[in-house]
Protein backbone atom coordinates (compact mmCIF):
# COMPACT_ATOMS: atom_id res chain seq x y z
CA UNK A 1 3.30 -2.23 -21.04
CA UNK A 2 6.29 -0.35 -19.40
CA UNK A 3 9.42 -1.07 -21.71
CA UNK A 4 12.27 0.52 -20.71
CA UNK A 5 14.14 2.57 -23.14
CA UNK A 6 17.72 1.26 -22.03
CA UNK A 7 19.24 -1.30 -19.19
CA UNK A 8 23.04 -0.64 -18.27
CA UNK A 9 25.58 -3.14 -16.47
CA UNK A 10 27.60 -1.18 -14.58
CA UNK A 11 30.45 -3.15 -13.50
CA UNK A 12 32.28 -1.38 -10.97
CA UNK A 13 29.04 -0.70 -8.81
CA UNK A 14 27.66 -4.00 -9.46
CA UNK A 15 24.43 -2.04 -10.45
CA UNK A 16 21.64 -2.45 -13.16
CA UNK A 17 20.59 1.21 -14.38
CA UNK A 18 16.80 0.86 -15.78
CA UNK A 19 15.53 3.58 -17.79
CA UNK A 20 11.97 3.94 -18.50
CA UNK A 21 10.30 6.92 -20.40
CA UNK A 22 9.83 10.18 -18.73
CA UNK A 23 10.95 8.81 -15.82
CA UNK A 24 14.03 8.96 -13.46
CA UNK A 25 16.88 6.44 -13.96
CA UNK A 26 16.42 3.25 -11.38
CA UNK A 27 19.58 2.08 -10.33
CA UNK A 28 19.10 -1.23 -8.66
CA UNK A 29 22.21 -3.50 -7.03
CA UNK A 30 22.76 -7.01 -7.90
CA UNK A 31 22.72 -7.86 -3.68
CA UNK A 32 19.56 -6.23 -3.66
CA UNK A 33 18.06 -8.07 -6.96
CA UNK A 34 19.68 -11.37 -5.88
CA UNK A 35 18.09 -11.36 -2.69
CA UNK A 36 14.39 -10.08 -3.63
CA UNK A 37 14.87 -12.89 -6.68
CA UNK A 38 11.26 -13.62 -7.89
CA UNK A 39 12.44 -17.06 -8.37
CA UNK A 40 10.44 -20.28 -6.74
CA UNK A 41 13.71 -20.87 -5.08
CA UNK A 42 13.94 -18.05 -3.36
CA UNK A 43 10.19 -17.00 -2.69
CA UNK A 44 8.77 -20.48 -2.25
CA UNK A 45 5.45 -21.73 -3.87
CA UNK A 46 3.64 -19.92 -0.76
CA UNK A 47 3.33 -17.36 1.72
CA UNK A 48 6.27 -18.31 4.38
CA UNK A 49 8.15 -20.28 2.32
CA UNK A 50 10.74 -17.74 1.13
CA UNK A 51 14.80 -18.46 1.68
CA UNK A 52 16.02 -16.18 3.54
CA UNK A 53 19.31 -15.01 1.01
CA UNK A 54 22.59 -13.55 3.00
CA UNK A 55 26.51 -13.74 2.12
CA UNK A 56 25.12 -12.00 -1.15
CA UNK A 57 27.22 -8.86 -0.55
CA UNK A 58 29.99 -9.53 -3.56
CA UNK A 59 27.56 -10.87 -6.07
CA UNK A 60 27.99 -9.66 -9.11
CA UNK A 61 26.15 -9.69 -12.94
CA UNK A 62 27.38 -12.04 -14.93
CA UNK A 63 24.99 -11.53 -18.18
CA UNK A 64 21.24 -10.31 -18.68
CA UNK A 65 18.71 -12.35 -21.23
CA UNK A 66 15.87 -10.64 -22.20
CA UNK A 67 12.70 -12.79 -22.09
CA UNK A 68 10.59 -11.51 -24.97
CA UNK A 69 9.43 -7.60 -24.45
CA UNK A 70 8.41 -8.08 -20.81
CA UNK A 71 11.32 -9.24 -18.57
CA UNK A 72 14.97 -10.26 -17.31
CA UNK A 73 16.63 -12.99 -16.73
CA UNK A 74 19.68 -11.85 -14.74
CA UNK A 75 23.01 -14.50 -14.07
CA UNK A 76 24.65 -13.81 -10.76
CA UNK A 77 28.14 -14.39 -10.18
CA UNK A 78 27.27 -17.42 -7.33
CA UNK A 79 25.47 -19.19 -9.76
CA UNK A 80 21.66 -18.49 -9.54
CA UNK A 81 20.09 -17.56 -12.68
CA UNK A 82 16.33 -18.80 -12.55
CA UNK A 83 14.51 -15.48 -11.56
CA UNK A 84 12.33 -13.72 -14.40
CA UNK A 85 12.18 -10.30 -13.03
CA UNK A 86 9.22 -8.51 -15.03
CA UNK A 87 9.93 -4.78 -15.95
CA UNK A 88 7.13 -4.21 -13.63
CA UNK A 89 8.37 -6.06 -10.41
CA UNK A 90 11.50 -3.79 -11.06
CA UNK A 91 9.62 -1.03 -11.05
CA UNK A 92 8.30 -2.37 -7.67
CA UNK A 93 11.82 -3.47 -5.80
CA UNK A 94 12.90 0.26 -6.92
CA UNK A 95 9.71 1.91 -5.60
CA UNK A 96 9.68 -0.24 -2.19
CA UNK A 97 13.70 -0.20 -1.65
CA UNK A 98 13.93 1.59 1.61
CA UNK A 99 11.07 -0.86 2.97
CA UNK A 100 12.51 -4.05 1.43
CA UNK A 101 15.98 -3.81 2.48
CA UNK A 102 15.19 -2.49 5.92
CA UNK A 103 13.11 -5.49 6.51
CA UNK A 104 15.98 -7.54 4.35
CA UNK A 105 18.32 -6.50 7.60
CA UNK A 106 16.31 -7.00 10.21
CA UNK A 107 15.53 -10.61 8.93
CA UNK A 108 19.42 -11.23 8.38
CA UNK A 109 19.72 -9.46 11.83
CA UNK A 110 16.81 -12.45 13.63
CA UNK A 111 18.33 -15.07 12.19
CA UNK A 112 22.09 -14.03 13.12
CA UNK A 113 23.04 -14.06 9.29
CA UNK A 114 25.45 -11.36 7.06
CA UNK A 115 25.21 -9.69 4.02
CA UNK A 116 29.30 -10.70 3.65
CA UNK A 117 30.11 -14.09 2.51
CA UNK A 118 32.17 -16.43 5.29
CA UNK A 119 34.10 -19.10 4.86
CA UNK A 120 32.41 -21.08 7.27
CA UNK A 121 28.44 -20.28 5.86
CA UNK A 122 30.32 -21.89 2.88
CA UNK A 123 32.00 -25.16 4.61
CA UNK A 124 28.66 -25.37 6.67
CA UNK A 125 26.43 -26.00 3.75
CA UNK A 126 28.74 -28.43 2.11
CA UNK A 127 28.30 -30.21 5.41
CA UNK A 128 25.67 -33.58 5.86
């Protein structure tokens, strides 16, 4: 199993700095980790029924829980905090960044969403 040796908040960049043995720091955002959340909420219980995720620009860390020697559980600042993010599916998001958040934009760009937070996205879903 790939532990990593340390895992850094830092606050200012709203970044989680992962560092595994003999390799390179991974620096990872918490917009990128919020959105690529391995949580059922956000990927679905299927293929193509993922939630799209945008307005997640600001999010921040809020705390991380370590689930036994193999994972994450990361709080976000807007309030989701049910993803268990393996060391290994961190290893992935930071291998396939360019890839993931290129097709992140497009997808945001289809469905005429932002990365920034509105007011109205957050009066519409408060809507019936």
């Amino acid at each position: 199993m790939n532990t990593p040796e340390s895992l850094h908040i830092h606050k200012k960049s709203a970044e989680l700095e992962i560092l595994f043995a003999n390799q390179k720091p991974i620096k990872l955002s918490a917009e990128y980790l919020r959105v690529f959340s391995p949580s059922a909420e956000i990927k679905g219980h299927g293929p193509g029924q993922e939630v799209l995720q945008y307005g997640k620009k600001a999010v921040q860390f809020l705390d991380i829980e370590f689930q036994g020697n193999y994972a994450i559980k990361i709080f976000f600042s807007d309030g989701h905090d049910s993803g268990i993010y393996s060391w290994d599916y961190l290893i992935e998001l930071a291998s396939n960044f360019e890839e993931n958040w290129n097709d992140y934009l497009r997808r945001l760009s289809l469905e005429k969403k932002s990365r920034n937070p509105t007011y109205i996205d957050a009066i519409s879903d408060k809507v019936d």
